[in-house]
Protein backbone atom coordinates (compact mmCIF):
# COMPACT_ATOMS: atom_id res chain seq x y z
CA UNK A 1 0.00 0.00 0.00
CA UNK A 2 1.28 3.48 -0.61
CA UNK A 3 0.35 7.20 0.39
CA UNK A 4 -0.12 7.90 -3.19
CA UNK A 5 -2.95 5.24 -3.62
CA UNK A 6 -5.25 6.93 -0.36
CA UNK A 7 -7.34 9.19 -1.51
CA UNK A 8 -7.19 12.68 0.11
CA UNK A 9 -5.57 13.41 3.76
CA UNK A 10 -2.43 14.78 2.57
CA UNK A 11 -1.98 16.07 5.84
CA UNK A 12 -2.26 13.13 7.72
CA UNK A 13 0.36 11.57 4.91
CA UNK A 14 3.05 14.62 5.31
CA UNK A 15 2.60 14.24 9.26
CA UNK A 16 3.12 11.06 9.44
CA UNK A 17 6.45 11.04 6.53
CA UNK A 18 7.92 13.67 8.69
CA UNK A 19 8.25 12.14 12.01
CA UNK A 20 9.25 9.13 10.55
CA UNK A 21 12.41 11.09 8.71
CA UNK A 22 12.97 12.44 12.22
CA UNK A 23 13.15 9.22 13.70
CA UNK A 24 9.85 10.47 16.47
CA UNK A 25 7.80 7.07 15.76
CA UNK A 26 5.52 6.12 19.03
CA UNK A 27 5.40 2.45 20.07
CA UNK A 28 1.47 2.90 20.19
CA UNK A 29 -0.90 4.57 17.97
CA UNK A 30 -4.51 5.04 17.22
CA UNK A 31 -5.43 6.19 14.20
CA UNK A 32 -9.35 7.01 14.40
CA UNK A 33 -12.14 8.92 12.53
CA UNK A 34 -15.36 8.12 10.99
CA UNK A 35 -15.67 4.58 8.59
CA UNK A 36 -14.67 5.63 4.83
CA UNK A 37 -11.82 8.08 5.32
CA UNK A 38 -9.17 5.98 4.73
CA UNK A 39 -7.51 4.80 8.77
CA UNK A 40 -7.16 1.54 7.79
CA UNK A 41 -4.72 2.27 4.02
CA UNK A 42 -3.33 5.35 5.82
CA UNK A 43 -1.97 2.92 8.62
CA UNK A 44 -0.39 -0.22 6.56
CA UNK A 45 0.83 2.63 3.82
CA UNK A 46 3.08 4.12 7.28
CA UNK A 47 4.06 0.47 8.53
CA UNK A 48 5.07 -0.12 4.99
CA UNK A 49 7.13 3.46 4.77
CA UNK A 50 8.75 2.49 7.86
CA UNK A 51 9.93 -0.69 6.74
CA UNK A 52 11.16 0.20 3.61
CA UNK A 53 14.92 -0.05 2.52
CA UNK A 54 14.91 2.80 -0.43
CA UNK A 55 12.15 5.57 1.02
CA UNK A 56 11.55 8.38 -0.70
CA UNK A 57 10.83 11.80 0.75
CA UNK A 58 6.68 11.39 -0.85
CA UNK A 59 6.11 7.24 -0.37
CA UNK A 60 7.98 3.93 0.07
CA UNK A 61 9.55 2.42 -2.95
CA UNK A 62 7.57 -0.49 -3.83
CA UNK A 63 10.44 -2.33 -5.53
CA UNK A 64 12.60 -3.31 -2.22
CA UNK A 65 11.84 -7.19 -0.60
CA UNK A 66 9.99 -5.65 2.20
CA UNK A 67 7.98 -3.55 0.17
CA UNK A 68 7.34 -6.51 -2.18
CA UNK A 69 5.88 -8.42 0.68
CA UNK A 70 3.90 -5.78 2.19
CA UNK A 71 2.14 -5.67 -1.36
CA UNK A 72 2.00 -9.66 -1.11
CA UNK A 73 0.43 -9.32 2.63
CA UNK A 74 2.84 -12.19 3.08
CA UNK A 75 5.95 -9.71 5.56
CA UNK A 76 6.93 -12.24 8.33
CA UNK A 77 6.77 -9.39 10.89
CA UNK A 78 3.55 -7.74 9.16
CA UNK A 79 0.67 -8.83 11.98
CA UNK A 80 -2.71 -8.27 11.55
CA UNK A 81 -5.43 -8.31 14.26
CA UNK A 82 -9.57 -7.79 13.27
CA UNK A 83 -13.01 -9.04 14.42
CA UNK A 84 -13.83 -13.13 13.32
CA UNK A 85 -16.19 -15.52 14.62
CA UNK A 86 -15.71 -18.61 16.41
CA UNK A 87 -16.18 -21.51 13.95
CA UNK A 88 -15.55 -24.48 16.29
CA UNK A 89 -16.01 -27.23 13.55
CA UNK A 90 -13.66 -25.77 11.22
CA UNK A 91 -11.19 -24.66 14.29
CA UNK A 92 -11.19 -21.26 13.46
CA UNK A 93 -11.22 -19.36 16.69
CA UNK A 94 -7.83 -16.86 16.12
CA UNK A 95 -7.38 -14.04 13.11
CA UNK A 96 -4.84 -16.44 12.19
CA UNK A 97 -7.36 -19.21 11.22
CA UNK A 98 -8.74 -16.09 8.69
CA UNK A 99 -5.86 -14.64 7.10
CA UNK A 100 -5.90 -16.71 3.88
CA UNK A 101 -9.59 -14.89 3.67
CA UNK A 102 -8.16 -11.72 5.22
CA UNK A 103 -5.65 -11.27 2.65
CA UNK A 104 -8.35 -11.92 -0.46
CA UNK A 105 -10.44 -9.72 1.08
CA UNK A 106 -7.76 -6.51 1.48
CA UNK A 107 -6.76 -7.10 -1.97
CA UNK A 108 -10.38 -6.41 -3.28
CA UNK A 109 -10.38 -2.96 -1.83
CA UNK A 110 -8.54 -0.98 0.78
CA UNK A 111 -11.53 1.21 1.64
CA UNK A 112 -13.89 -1.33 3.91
CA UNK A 113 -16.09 -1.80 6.29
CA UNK A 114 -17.18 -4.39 9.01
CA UNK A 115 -20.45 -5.59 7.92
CA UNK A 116 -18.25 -5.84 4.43
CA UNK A 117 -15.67 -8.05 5.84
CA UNK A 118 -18.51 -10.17 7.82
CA UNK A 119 -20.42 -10.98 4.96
CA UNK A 120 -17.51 -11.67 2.95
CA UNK A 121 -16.40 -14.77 5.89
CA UNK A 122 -20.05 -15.50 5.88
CA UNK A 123 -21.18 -14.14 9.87
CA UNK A 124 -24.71 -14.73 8.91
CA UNK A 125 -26.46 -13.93 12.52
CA UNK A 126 -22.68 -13.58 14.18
CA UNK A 127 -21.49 -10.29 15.33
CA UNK A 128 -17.36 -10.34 14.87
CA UNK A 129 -14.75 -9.89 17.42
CA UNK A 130 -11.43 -9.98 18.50
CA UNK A 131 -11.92 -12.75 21.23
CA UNK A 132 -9.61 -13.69 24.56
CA UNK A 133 -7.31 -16.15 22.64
CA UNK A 134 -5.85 -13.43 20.62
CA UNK A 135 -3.89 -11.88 23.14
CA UNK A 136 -2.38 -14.73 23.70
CA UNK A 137 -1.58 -14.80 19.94
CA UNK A 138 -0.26 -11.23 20.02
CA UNK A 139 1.94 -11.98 22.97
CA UNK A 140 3.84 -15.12 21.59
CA UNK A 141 3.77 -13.04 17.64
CA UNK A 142 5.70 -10.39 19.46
CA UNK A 143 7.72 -12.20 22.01
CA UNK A 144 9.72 -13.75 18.60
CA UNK A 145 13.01 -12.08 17.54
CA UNK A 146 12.72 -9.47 13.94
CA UNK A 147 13.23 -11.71 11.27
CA UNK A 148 14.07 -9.02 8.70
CA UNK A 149 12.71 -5.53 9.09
CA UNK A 150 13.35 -2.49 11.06
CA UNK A 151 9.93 -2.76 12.85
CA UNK A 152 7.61 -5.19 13.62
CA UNK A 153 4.32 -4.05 12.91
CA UNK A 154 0.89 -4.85 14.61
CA UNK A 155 -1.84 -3.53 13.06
CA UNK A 156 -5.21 -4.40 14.70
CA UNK A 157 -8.57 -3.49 12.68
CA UNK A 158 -11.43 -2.08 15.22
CA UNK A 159 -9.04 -2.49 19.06
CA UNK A 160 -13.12 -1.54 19.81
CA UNK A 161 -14.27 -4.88 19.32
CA UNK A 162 -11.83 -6.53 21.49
CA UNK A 163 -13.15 -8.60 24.45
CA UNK A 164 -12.61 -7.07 27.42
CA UNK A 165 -10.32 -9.84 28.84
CA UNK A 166 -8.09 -9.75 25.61
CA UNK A 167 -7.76 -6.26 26.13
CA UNK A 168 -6.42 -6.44 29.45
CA UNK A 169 -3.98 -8.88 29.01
CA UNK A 170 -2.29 -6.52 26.07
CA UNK A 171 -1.83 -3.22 28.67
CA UNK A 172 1.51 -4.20 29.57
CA UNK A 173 2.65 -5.33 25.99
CA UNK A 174 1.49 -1.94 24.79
CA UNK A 175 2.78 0.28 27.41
CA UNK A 176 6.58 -1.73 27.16
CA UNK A 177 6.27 -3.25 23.95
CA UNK A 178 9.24 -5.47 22.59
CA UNK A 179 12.21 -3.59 20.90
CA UNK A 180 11.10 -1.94 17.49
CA UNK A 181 7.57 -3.54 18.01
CA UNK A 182 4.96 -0.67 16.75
CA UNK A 183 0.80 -1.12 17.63
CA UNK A 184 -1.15 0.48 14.91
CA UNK A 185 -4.88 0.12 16.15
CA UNK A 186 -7.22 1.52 13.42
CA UNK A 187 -10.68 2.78 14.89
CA UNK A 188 -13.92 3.88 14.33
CA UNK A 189 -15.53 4.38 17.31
CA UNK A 190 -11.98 5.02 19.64
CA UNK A 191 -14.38 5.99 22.74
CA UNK A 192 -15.29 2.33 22.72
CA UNK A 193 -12.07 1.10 23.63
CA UNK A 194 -11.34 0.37 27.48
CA UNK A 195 -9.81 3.72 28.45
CA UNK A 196 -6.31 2.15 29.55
CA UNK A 197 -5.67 1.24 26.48
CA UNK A 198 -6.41 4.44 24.66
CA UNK A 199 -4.20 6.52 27.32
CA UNK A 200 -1.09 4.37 26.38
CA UNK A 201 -1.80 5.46 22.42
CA UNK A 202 -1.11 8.68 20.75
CA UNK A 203 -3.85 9.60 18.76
CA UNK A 204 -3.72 10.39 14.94
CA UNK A 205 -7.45 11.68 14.33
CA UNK A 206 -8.27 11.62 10.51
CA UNK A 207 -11.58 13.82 9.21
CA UNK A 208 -13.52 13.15 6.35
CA UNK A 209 -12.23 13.60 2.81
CA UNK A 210 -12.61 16.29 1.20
CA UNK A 211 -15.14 17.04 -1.36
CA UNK A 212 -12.47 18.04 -4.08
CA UNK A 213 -10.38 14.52 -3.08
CA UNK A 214 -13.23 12.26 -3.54
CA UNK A 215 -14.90 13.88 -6.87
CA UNK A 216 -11.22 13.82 -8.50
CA UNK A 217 -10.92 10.09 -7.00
CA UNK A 218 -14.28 9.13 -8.75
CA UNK A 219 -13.80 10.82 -11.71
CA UNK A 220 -10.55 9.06 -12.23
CA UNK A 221 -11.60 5.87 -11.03
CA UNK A 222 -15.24 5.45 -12.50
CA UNK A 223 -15.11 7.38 -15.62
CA UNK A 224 -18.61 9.72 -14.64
CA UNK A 225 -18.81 13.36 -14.99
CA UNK A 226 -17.67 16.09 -12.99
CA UNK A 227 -20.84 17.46 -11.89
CA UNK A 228 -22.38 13.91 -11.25
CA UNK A 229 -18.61 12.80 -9.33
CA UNK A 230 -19.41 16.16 -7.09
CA UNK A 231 -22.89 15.80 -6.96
CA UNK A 232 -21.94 12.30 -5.45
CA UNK A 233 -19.16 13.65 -3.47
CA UNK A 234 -21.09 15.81 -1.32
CA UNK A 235 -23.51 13.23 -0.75
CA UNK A 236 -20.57 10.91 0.51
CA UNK A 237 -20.09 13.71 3.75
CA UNK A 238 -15.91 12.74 3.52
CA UNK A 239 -16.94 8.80 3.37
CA UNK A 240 -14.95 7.70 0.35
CA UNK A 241 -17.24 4.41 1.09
CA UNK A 242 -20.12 5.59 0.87
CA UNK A 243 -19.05 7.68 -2.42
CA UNK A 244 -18.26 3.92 -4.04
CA UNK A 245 -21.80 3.02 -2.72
CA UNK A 246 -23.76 5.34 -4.12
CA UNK A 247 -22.21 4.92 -7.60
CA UNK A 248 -22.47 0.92 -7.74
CA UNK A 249 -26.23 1.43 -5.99
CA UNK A 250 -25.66 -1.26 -3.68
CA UNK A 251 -28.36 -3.50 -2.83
CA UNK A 252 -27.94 -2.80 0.76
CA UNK A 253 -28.93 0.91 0.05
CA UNK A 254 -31.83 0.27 -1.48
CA UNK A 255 -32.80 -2.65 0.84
CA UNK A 256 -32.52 -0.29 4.01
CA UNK A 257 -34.12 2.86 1.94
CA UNK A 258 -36.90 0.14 1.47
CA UNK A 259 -37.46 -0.87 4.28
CA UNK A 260 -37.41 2.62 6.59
CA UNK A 261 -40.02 3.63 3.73
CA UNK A 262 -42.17 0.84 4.89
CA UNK A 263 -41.08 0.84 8.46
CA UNK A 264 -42.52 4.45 8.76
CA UNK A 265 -45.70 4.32 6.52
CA UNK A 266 -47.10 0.65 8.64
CA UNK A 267 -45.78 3.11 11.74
CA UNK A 268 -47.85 6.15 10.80
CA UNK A 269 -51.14 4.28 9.53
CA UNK A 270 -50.29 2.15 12.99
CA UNK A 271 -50.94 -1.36 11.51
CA UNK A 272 -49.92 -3.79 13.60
CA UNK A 273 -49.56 -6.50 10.69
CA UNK A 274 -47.53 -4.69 8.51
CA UNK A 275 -45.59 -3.63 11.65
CA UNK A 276 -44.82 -7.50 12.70
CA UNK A 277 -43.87 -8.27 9.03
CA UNK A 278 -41.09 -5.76 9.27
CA UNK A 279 -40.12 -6.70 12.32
CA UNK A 280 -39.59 -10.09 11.33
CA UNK A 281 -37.78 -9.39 8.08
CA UNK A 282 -35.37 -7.55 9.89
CA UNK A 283 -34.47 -10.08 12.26
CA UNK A 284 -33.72 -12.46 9.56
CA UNK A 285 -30.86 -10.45 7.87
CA UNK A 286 -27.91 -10.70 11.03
CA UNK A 287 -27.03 -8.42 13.57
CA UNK A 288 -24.38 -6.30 12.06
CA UNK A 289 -26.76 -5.88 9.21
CA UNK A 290 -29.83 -4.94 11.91
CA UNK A 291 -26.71 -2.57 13.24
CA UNK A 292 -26.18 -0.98 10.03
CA UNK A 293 -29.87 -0.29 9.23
CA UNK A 294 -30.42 1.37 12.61
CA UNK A 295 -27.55 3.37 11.70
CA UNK A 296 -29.08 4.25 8.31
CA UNK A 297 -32.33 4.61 9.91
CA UNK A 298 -30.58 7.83 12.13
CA UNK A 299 -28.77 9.28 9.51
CA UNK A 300 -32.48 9.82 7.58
CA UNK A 301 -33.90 11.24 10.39
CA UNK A 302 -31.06 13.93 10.75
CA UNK A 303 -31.31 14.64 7.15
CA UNK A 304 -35.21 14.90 7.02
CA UNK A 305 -35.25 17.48 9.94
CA UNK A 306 -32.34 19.54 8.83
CA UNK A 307 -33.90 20.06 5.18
CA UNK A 308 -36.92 21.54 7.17
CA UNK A 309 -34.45 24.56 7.17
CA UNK A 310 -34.27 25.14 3.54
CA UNK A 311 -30.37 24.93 3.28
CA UNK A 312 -29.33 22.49 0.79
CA UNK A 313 -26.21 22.61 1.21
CA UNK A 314 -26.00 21.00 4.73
CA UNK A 315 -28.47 18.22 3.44
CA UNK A 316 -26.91 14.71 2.15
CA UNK A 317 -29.53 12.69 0.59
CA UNK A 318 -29.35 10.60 -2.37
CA UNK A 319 -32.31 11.30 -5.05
CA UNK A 320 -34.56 8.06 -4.31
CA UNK A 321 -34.42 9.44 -0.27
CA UNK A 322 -34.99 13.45 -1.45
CA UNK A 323 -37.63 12.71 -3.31
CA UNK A 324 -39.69 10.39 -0.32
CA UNK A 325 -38.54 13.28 1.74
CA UNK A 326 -40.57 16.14 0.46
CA UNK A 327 -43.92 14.66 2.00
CA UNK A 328 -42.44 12.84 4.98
CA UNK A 329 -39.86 15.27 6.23
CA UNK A 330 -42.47 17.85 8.01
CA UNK A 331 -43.39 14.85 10.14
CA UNK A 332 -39.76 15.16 11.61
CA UNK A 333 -39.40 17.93 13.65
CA UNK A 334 -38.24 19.86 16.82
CA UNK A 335 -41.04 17.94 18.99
CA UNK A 336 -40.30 14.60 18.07
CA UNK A 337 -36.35 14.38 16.73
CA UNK A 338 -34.51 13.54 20.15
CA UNK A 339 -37.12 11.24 20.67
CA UNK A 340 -36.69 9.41 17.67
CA UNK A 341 -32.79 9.94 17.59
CA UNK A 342 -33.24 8.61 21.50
CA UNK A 343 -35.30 5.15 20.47
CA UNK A 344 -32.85 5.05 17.44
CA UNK A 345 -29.93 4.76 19.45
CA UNK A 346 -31.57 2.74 22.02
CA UNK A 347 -32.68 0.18 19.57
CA UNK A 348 -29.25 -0.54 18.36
CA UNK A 349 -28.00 -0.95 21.44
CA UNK A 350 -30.01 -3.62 22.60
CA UNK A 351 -28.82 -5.13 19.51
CA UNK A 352 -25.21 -4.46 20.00
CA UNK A 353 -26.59 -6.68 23.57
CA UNK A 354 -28.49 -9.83 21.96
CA UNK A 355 -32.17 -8.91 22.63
CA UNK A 356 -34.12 -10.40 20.44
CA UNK A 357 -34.21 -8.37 17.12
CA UNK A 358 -38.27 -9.45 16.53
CA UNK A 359 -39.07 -7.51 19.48
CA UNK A 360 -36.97 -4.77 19.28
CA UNK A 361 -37.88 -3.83 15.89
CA UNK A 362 -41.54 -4.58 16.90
CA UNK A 363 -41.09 -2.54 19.97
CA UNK A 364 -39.36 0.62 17.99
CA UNK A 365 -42.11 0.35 15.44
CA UNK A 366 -44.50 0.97 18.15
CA UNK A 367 -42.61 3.83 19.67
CA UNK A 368 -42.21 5.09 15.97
CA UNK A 369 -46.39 5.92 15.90
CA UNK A 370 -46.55 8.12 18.55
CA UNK A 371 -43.69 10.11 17.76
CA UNK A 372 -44.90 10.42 14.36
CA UNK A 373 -48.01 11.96 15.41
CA UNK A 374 -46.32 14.79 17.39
């Protein structure tokens, strides 16, 4: 991976060159922001810089062994860390057990997500993380002498979906790490983590992408026009990801879009059928799915009630959810929108806890009518 491949955050990239050709490179660090601005590339792009033999002052050479093997995934003291699930019957129960799909999967695309990576090891109903065993596996990984490189680097993908136990056991590794042993921990939600380990990090905090970044990035990459690559752009709110999104119209977008149409239509005409239905499709399609439509489902919400204010310009909404919006957004406003933001939020964390989705959906539907109403 190389700077020159992430789109935008030249910034970030220039920070993170200089310290490294002043030698000021922190055992521990977080690099966090929202999902789609590029933490994950912008972190194995610097463990790649640091390892390589021939830097230049812009990007790591690419043509060097180390650099060959970064690009291969295959550098003996490359480590990668990210959320699995236990598959007892085909022994996979360590990020170890994944890496063959790991490695496929990073090679697709840089730019991912979680539900992205779940689906692609087939989760189903599972919700992925980074279980005790692992810091076991991080331990003995690091306790091993360098084999070739200047660093050995261990990147680990969401540190916020580590069990609490695993995270324990790593304080003292990552407080008094091994010699020229770096943690890269790549983050979206960095408030998550068990504060302990977030004091022993120093933070790199990366913001959206800008506008300019991802329209030039789309124009170059899908072949569209200017004004529909901005157009796009500023509908992506500095989420590269969601920019790729909205040009392939993933299924998932239109599934969720779907679904909150029908969600609050059986809400408002309060039919109880049509309200169980919904419920139960839900629960069928897993819990990082259920996650990601709740998320969807608040991001709507926020929209609707700021284009009340007639300022385009702050409003991000593709044209399928703009044009539902001009009869439905009056019904969200300043009496009912941290009540529905509240039951939003409070929906996906009981399924962040297991409750079962049937009646949480069921139970949010119902809440859904008489904030409607207001």
């Amino acid at each position: 991976m190389f700077f020159k491949d992430i789109i935008g955050q030249n910034e970030v990239k220039e920070r993170l060159i200089s310290s490294a050709g002043k030698g000021i490179i922190p055992h521990a660090q977080l690099f966090c922001g929202q999902e789609g601005v590029g933490k994950f590339p912008l972190a194995f792009a610097y463990a790649q810089y640091l390892n390589c033999e021939n830097p230049s002052e812009t990007d790591s050479c690419g043509k060097c062994p180390s650099c060959v093997k970064y690009n291969h995934l295959a550098h003996p003291d490359l480590h990668f860390v990210f959320p699995i699930i236990k598959k007892a019957a085909k022994k996979k129960e360590v990020c170890d057990d994944y890496i063959t799909e790991w490695r496929e999967f990073i090679k697709q695309s840089s730019y991912f997500n979680l539900s992205q990576w779940l689906d692609h090891i087939d989760a189903e109903n599972s919700q992925g993380l980074i279980y005790a065993k692992e810091s076991e596996e991080i331990i003995r990984k690091l306790s091993l002498r360098i084999y070739e490189a200047k660093y050995k680097v261990m990147i680990i993908w969401l540190p916020e979906k580590m069990h609490e136990s695993c995270a324990n056991k790593l304080l003292k590794i990552i407080e008094e790490p091994t010699d020229n042993t770096i943690f890269l921990l790549v983050s979206d939600i960095p408030d998550n983590i068990i504060t302990t380990i977030q004091s022993r990090c120093q933070r790199v905090n990366i913001h959206g992408v800008k506008e300019t970044d991802i329209t030039e990035a789309l124009e170059s990459a899908y072949n569209i026009s200017p004004e529909d690559a901005a157009s796009v752009a500023h509908l992506a709110n500095g989420n590269y990801l969601k920019a790729i999104e909205t040009i392939s119209l993933n299924e998932e977008h239109k599934f969720f879009f779907n679904l909150f149409i029908q969600m609050m239509r059986a809400s408002y005409a309060r039919n109880i059928k049509e309200i169980k239905a919904i419920g139960n499709e839900i629960a069928g399609v897993g819990r990082e799915n259920q996650k990601g439509f709740l998320k969807y489902c608040q991001r709507m919400v926020r929209e609707y009630f700021v284009s009340n204010m007639s300022q385009p310009e702050m409003i991000y909404l593709a044209q399928d959810e703009a044009n539902f919006g001009t009869r439905f957004a009056p019904f969200i406003n300043e009496r009912n929108i941290i009540g529905f933001m509240n039951e939003l939020a409070l929906a996906e964390r009981h399924i962040e806890q297991n409750v079962n989705a049937k009646m949480v959906f069921f139970d949010l539907c119902l809440k859904i009518t008489m904030l409607i109403k207001q």
